[in-house]
PDB file of N, CA and C in Angstrom:
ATOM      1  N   UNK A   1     -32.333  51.147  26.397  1.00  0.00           N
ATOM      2  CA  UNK A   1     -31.606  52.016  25.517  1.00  0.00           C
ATOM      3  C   UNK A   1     -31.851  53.473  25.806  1.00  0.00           C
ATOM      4  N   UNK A   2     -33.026  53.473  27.065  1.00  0.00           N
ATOM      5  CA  UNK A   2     -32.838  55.275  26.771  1.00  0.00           C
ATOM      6  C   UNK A   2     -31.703  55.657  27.559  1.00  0.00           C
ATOM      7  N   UNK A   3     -30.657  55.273  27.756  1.00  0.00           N
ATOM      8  CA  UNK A   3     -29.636  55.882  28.385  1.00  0.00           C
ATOM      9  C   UNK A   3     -28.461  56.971  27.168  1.00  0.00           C
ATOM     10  N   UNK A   4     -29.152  56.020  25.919  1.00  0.00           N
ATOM     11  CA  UNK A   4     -27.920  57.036  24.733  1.00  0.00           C
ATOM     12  C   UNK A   4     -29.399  57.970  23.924  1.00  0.00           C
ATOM     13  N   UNK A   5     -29.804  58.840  25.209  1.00  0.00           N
ATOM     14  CA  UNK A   5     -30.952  59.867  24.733  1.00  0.00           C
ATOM     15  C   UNK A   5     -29.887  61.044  24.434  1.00  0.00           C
ATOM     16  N   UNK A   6     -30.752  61.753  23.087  1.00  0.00           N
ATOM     17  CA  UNK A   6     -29.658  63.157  23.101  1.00  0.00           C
ATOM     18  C   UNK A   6     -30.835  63.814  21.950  1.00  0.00           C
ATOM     19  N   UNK A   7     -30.464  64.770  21.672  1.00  0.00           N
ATOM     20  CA  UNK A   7     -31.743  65.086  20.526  1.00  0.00           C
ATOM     21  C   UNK A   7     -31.190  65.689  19.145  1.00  0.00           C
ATOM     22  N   UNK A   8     -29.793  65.870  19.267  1.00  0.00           N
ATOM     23  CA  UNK A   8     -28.959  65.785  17.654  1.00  0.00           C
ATOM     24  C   UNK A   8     -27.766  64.716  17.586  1.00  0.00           C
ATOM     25  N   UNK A   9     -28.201  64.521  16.362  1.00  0.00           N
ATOM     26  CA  UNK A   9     -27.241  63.332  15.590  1.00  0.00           C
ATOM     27  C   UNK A   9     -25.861  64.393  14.804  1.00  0.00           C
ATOM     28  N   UNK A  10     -24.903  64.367  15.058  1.00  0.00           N
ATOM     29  CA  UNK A  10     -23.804  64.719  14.870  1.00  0.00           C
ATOM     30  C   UNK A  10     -22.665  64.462  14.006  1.00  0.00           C
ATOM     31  N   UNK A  11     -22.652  63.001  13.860  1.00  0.00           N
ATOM     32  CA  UNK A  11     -21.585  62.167  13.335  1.00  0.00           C
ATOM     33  C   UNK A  11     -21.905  61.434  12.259  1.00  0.00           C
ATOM     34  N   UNK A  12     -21.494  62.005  11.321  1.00  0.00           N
ATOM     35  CA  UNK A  12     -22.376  60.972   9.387  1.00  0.00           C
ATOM     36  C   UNK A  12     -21.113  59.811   9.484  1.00  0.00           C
ATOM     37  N   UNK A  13     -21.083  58.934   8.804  1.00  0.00           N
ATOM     38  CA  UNK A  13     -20.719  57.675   8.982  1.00  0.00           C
ATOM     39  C   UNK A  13     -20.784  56.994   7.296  1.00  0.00           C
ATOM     40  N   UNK A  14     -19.818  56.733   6.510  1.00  0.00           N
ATOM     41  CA  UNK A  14     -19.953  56.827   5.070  1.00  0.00           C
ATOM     42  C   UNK A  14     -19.833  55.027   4.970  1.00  0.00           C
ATOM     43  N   UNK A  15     -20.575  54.294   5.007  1.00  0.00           N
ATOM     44  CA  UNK A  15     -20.251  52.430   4.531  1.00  0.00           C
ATOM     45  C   UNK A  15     -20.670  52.648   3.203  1.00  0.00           C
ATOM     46  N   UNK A  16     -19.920  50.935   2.929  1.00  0.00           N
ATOM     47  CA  UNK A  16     -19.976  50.118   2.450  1.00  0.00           C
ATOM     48  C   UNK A  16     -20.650  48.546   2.145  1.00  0.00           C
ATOM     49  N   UNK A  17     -21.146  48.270   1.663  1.00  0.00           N
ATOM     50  CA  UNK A  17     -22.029  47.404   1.894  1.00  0.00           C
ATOM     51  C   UNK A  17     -22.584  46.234   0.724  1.00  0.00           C
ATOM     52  N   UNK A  18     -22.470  44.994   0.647  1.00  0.00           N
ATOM     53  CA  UNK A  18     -22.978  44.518  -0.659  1.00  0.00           C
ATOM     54  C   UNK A  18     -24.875  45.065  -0.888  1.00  0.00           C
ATOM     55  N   UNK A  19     -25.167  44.856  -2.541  1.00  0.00           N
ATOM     56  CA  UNK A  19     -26.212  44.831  -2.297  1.00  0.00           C
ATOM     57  C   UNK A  19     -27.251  43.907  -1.945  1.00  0.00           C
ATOM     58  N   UNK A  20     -27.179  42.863  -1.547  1.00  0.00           N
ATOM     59  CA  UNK A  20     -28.105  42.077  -0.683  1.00  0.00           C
ATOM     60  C   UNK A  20     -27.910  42.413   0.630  1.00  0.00           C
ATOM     61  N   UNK A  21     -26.780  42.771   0.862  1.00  0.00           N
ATOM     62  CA  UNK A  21     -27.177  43.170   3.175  1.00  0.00           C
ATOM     63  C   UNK A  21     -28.042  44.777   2.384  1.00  0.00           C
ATOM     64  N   UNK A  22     -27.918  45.744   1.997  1.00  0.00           N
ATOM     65  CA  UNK A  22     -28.713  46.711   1.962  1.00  0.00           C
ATOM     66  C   UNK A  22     -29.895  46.356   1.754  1.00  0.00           C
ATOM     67  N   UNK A  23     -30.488  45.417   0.746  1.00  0.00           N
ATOM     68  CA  UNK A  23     -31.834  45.381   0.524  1.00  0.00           C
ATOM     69  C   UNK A  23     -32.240  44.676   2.168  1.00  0.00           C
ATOM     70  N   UNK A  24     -31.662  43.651   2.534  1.00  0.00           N
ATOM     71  CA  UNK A  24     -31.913  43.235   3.799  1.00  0.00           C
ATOM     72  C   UNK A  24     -32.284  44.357   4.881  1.00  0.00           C
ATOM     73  N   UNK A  25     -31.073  45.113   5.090  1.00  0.00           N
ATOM     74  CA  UNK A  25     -31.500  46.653   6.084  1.00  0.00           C
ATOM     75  C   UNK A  25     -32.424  47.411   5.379  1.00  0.00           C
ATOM     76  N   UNK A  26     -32.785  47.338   3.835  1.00  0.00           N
ATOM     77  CA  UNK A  26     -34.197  48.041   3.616  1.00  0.00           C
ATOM     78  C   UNK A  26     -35.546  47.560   4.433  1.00  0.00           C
ATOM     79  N   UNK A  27     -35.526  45.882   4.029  1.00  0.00           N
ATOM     80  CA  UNK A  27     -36.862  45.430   4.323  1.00  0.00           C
ATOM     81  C   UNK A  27     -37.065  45.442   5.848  1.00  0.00           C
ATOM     82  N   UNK A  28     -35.588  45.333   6.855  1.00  0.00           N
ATOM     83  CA  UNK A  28     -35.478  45.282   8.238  1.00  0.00           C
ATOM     84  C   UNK A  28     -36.383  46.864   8.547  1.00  0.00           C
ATOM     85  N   UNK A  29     -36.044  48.042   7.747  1.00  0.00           N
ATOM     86  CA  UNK A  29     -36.379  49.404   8.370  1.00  0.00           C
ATOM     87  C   UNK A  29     -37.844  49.311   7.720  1.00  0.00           C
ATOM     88  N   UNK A  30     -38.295  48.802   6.661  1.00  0.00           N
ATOM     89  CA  UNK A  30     -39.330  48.645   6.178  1.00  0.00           C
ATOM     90  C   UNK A  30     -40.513  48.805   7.346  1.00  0.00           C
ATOM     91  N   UNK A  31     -39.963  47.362   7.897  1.00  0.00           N
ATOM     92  CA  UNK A  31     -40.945  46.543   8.386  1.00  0.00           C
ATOM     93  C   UNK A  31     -40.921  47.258  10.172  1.00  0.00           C
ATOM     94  N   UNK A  32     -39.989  47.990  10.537  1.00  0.00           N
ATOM     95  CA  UNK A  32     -40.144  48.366  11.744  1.00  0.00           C
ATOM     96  C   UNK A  32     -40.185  50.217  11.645  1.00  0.00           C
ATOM     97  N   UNK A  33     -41.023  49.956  10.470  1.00  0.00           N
ATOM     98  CA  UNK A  33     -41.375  51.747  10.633  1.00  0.00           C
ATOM     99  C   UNK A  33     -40.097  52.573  10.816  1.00  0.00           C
ATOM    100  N   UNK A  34     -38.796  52.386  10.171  1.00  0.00           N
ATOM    101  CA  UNK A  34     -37.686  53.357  10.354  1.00  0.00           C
ATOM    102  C   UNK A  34     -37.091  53.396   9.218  1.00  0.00           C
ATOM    103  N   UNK A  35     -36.494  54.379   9.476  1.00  0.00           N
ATOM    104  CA  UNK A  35     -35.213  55.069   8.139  1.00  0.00           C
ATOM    105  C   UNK A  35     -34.068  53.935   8.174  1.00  0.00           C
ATOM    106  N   UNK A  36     -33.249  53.789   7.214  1.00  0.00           N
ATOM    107  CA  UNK A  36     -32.250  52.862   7.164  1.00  0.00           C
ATOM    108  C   UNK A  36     -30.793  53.539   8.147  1.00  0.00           C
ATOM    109  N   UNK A  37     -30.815  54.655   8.463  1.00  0.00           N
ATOM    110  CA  UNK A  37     -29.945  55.440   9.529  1.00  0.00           C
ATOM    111  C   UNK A  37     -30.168  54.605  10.959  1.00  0.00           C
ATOM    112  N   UNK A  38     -31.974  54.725  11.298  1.00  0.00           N
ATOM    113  CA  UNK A  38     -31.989  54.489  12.605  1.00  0.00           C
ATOM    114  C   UNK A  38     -31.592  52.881  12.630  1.00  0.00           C
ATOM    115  N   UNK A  39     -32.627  52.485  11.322  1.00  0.00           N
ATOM    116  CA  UNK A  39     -32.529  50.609  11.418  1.00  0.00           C
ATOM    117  C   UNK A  39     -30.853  49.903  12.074  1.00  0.00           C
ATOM    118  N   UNK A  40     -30.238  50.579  11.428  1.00  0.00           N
ATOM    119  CA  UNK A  40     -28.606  50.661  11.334  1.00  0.00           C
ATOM    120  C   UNK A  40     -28.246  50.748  12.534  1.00  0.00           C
ATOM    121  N   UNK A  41     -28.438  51.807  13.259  1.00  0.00           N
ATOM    122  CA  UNK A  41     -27.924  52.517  14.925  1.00  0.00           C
ATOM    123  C   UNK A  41     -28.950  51.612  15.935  1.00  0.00           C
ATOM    124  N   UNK A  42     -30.250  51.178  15.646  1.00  0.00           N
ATOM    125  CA  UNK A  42     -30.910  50.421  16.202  1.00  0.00           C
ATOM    126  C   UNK A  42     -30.188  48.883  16.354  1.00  0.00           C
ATOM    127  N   UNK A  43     -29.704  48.633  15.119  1.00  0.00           N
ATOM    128  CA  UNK A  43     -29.019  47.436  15.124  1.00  0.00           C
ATOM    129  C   UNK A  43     -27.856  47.272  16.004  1.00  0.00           C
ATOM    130  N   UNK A  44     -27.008  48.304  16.023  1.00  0.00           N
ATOM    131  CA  UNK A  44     -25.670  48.350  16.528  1.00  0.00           C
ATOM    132  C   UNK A  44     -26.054  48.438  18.118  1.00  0.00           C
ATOM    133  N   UNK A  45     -27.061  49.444  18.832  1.00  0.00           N
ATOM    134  CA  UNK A  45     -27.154  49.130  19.893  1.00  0.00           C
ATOM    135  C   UNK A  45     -27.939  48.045  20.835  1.00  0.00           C
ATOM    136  N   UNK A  46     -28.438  47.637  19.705  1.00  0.00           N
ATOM    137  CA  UNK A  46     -29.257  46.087  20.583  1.00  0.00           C
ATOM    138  C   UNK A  46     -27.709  44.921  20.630  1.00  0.00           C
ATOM    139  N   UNK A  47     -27.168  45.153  19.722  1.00  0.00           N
ATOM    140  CA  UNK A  47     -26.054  44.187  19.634  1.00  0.00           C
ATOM    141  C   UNK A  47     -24.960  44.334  20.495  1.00  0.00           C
ATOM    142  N   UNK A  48     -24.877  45.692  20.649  1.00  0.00           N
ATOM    143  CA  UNK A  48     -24.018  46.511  22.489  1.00  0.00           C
ATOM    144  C   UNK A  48     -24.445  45.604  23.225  1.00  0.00           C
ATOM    145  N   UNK A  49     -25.604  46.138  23.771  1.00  0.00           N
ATOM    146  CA  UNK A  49     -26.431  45.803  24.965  1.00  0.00           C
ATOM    147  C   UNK A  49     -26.367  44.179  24.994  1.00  0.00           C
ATOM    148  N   UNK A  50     -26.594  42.898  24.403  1.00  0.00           N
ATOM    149  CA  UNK A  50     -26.682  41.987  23.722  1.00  0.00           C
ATOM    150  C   UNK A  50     -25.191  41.661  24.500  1.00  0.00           C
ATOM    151  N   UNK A  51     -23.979  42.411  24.299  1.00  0.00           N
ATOM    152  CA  UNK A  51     -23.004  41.885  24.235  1.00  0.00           C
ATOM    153  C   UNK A  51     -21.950  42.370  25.659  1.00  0.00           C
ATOM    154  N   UNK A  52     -22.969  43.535  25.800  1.00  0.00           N
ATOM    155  CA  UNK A  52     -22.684  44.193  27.684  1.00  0.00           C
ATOM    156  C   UNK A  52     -21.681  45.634  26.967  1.00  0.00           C
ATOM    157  N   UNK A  53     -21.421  45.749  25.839  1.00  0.00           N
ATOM    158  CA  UNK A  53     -20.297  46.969  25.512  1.00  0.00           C
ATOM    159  C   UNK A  53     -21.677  48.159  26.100  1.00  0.00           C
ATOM    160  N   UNK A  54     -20.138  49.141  26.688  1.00  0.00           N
ATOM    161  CA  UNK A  54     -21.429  50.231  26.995  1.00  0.00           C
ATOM    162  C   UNK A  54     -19.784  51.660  27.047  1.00  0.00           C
ATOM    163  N   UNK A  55     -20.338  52.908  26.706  1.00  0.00           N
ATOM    164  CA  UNK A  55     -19.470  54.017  26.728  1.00  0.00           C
ATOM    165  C   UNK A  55     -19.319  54.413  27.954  1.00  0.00           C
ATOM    166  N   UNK A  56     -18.520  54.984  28.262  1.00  0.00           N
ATOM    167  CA  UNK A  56     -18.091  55.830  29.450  1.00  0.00           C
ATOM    168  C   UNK A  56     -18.831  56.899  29.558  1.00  0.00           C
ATOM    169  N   UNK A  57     -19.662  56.999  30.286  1.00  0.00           N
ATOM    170  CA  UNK A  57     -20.519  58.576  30.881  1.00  0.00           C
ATOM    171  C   UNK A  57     -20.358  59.410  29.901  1.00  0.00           C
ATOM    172  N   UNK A  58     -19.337  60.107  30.070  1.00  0.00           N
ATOM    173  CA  UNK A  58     -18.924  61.389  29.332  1.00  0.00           C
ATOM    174  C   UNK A  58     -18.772  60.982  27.762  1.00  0.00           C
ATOM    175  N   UNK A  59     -18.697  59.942  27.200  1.00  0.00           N
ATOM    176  CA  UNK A  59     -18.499  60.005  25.616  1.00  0.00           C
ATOM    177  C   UNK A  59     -19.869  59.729  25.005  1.00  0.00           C
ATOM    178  N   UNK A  60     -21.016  59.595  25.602  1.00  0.00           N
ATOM    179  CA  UNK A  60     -22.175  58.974  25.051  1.00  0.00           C
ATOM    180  C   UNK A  60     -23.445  60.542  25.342  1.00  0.00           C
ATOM    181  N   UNK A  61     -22.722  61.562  25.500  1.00  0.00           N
ATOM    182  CA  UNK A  61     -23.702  62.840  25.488  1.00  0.00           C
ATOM    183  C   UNK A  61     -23.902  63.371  24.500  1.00  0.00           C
ATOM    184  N   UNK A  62     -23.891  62.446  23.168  1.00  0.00           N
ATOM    185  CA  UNK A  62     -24.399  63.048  21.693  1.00  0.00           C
ATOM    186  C   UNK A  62     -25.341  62.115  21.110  1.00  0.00           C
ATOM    187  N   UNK A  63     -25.126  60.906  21.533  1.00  0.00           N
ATOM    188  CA  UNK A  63     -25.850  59.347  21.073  1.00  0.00           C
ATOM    189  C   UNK A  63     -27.090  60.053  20.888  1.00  0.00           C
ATOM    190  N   UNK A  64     -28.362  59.501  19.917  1.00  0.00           N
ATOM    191  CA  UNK A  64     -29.257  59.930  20.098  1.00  0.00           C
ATOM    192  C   UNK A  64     -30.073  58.192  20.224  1.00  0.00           C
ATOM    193  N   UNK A  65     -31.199  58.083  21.053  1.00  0.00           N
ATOM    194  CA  UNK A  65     -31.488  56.730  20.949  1.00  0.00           C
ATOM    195  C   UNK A  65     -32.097  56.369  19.486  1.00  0.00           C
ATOM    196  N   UNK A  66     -32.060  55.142  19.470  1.00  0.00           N
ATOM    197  CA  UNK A  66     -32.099  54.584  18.269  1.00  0.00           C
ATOM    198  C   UNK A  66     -34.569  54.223  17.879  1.00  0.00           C
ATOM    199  N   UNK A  67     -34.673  53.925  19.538  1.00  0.00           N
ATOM    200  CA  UNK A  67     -36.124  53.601  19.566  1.00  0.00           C
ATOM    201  C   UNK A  67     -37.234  55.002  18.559  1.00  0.00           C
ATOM    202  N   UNK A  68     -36.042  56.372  19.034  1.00  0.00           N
ATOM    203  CA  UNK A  68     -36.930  57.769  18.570  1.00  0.00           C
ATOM    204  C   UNK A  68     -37.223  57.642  17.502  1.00  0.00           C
ATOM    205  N   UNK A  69     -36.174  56.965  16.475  1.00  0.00           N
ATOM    206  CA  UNK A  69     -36.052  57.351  14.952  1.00  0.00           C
ATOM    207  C   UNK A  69     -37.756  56.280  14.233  1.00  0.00           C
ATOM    208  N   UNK A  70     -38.406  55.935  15.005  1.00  0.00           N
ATOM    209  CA  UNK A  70     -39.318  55.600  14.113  1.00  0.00           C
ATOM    210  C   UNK A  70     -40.059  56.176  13.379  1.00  0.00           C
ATOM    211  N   UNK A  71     -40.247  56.144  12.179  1.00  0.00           N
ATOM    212  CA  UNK A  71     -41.078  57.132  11.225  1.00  0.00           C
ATOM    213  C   UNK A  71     -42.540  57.032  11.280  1.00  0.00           C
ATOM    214  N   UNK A  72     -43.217  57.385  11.727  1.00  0.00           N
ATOM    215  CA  UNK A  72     -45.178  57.222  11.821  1.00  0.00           C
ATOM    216  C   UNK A  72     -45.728  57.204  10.211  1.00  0.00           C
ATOM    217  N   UNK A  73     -46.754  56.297  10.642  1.00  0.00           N
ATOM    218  CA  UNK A  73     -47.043  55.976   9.401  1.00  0.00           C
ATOM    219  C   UNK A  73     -48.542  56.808   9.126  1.00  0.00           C
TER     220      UNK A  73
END
């Protein structure tokens, strides 16, 4: 994943969601030391990669990786 390195996040993103998948992405970011932003973007790009989707060069120079966002405890 360090290929979608960048060092600002740019693009807010407004969901929807029941509340059992949120508490789920709580305990998921819980438990891997992250914010529910990264847990989220962490999710989406293991599931890329997972699935071979990948951006074109030039559209992925804002991505920030998803591994950075861990919060230290």
């Amino acid at each position: 994943m360090g290929r979608y390195m960048s060092v600002r996040k740019t693009t807010a993103i407004n969901l929807r969601m029941s509340k059992d998948v949120k508490e789920l992405l709580r305990l998921a970011a819980a438990q891997e030391h992250r914010t529910l932003s990264n847990m989220l973007e962490y999710l989406v790009l293991q599931h890329c990669e997972l699935h071979g989707l990948r951006l074109p060069a030039a559209e992925h120079t804002n991505t920030a990786t998803a591994d950075r966002g861990r919060v230290e405890e």
